[in-house]
Each structure stands twice: as C-alpha cells, then as structure tokens.
Protein backbone atom coordinates (compact mmCIF):
# COMPACT_ATOMS: atom_id res chain seq x y z
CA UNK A 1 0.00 0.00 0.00
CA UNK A 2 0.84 3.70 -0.98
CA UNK A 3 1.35 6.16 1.44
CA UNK A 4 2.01 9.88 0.66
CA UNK A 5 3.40 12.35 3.45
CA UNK A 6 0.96 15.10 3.92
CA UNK A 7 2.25 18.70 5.30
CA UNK A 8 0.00 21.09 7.09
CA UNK A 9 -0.57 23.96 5.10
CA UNK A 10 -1.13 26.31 8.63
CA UNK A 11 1.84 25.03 10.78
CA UNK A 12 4.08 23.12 8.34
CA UNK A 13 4.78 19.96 10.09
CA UNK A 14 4.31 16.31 8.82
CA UNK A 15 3.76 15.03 12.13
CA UNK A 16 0.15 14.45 14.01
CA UNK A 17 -1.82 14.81 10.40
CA UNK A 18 -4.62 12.45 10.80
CA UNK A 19 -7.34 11.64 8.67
CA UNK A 20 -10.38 13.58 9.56
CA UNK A 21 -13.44 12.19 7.79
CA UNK A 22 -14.52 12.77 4.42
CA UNK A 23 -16.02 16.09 2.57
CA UNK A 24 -19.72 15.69 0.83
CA UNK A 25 -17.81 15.35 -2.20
CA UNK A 26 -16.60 11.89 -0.90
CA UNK A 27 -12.72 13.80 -0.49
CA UNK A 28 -10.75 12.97 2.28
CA UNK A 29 -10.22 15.75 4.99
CA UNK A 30 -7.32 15.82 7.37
CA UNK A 31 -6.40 17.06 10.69
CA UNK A 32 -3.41 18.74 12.03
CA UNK A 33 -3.49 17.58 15.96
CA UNK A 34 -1.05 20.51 16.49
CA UNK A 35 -2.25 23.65 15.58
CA UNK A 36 -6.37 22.20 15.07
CA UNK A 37 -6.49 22.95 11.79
CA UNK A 38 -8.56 21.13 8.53
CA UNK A 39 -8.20 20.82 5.34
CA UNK A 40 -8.48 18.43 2.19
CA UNK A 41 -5.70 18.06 -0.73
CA UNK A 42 -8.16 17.80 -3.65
CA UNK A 43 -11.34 19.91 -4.33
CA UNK A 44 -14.64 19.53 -6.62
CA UNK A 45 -15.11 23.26 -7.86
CA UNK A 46 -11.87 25.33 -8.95
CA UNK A 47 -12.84 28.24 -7.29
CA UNK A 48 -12.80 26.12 -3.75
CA UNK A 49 -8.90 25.91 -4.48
CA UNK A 50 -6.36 27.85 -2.37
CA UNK A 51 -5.02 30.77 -4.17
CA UNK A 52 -8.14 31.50 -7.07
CA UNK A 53 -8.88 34.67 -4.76
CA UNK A 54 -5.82 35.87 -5.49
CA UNK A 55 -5.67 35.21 -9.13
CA UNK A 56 -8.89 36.92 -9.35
CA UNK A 57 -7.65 40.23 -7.81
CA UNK A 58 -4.22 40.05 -9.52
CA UNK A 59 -6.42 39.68 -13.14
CA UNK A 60 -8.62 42.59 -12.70
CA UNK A 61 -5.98 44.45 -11.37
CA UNK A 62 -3.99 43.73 -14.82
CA UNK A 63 -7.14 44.63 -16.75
CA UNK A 64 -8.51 41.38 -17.82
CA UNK A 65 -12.47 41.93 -17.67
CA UNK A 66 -14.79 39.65 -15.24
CA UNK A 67 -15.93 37.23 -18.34
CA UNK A 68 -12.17 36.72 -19.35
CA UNK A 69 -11.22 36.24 -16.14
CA UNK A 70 -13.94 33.34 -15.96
CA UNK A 71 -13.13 31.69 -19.00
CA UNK A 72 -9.47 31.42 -18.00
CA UNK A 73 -9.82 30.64 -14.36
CA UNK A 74 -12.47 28.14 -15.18
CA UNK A 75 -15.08 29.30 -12.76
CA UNK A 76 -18.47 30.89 -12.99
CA UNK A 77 -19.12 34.37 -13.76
CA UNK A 78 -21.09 35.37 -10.79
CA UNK A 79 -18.09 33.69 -8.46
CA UNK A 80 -16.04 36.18 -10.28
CA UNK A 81 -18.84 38.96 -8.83
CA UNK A 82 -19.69 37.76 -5.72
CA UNK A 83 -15.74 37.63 -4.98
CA UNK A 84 -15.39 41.66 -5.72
CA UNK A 85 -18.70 42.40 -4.06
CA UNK A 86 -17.94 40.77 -0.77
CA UNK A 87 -14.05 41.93 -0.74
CA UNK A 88 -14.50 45.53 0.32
CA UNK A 89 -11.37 47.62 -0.89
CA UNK A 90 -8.22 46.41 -2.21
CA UNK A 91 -5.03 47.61 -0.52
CA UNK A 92 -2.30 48.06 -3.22
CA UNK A 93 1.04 49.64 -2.19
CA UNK A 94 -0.21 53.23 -3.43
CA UNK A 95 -3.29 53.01 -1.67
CA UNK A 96 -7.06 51.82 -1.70
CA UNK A 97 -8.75 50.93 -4.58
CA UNK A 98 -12.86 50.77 -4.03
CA UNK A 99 -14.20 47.78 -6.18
CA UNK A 100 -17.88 48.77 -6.05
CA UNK A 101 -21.20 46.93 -7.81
C-alpha cells in the first residue's frame, strides 16, 4: 500500500496529520493535531482551491475583464462577482482601490 506524506498547510509539520473524515464530495479531509487545523488536498469546484482569490484580484488588477477572467480561471461568472462584491477595498502599495457593484 501507498502512502504519501501530507504537510499542514497552517503550521508546516508532517507530524500528528490524521485523517479527519470525508467532505460531501466523498474527499478525504485531514487534521493537524497541532495547531487544530482542517483541510483536504483535492477539491470539486476550482474556485474552492487555495489561491483563485488571489488570481482573481491580480487579473482585474492587470485589466482582464470579469468574463475573461472566468473563461481562463475556469469558474463561474457570478463567483467572479460575488468575490469583488464581498471583498470591500483592495489595498495596493499606493493606496485603496474601491471595487464597487
């Protein structure tokens, strides 16, 4: 049998991760007995995945419109709205930027 060493994305160690049930999706959920913290290694929906946020902000903030920014990402188009209508203002090194619907 396989087994794969699995690092806690919170707290970085590979020690105490146990397996912590399964997600509706039938994916299996772990638990760092260290710092408390849960996760899972594979998700159903791409915008679930760590780090989409951030490639959302970092497109619009290049230009690329809301449906472009969909297509690529590979998500819906009102994740892409509901994402800048429940983030408030953007803090870029110059300033604030107020991302209003």
């Amino acid at each position: 049998m396989a087994s794969i060493t699995v690092r806690c994305p919170s707290c970085s160690v590979t020690e105490g991760i146990v397996c912590n049930g399964k997600s509706t999706a039938d994916h299996q959920r772990y638990l760092c007995k260290q710092c408390r913290k849960t996760w899972q290694l594979t998700f159903t929906y791409t915008a679930s995945k760590p780090g989409t946020y951030q490639k959302i902000i970092d497109m619009a903030m290049n230009g690329v419109g809301c449906r472009a920014s969909a297509r690529i990402i590979g998500i819906g188009l009102n994740t892409i709205l509901r994402h800048f209508k429940n983030s408030g203002p953007v803090q870029l090194r110059l300033g604030y930027i107020q991302i209003s619907m």
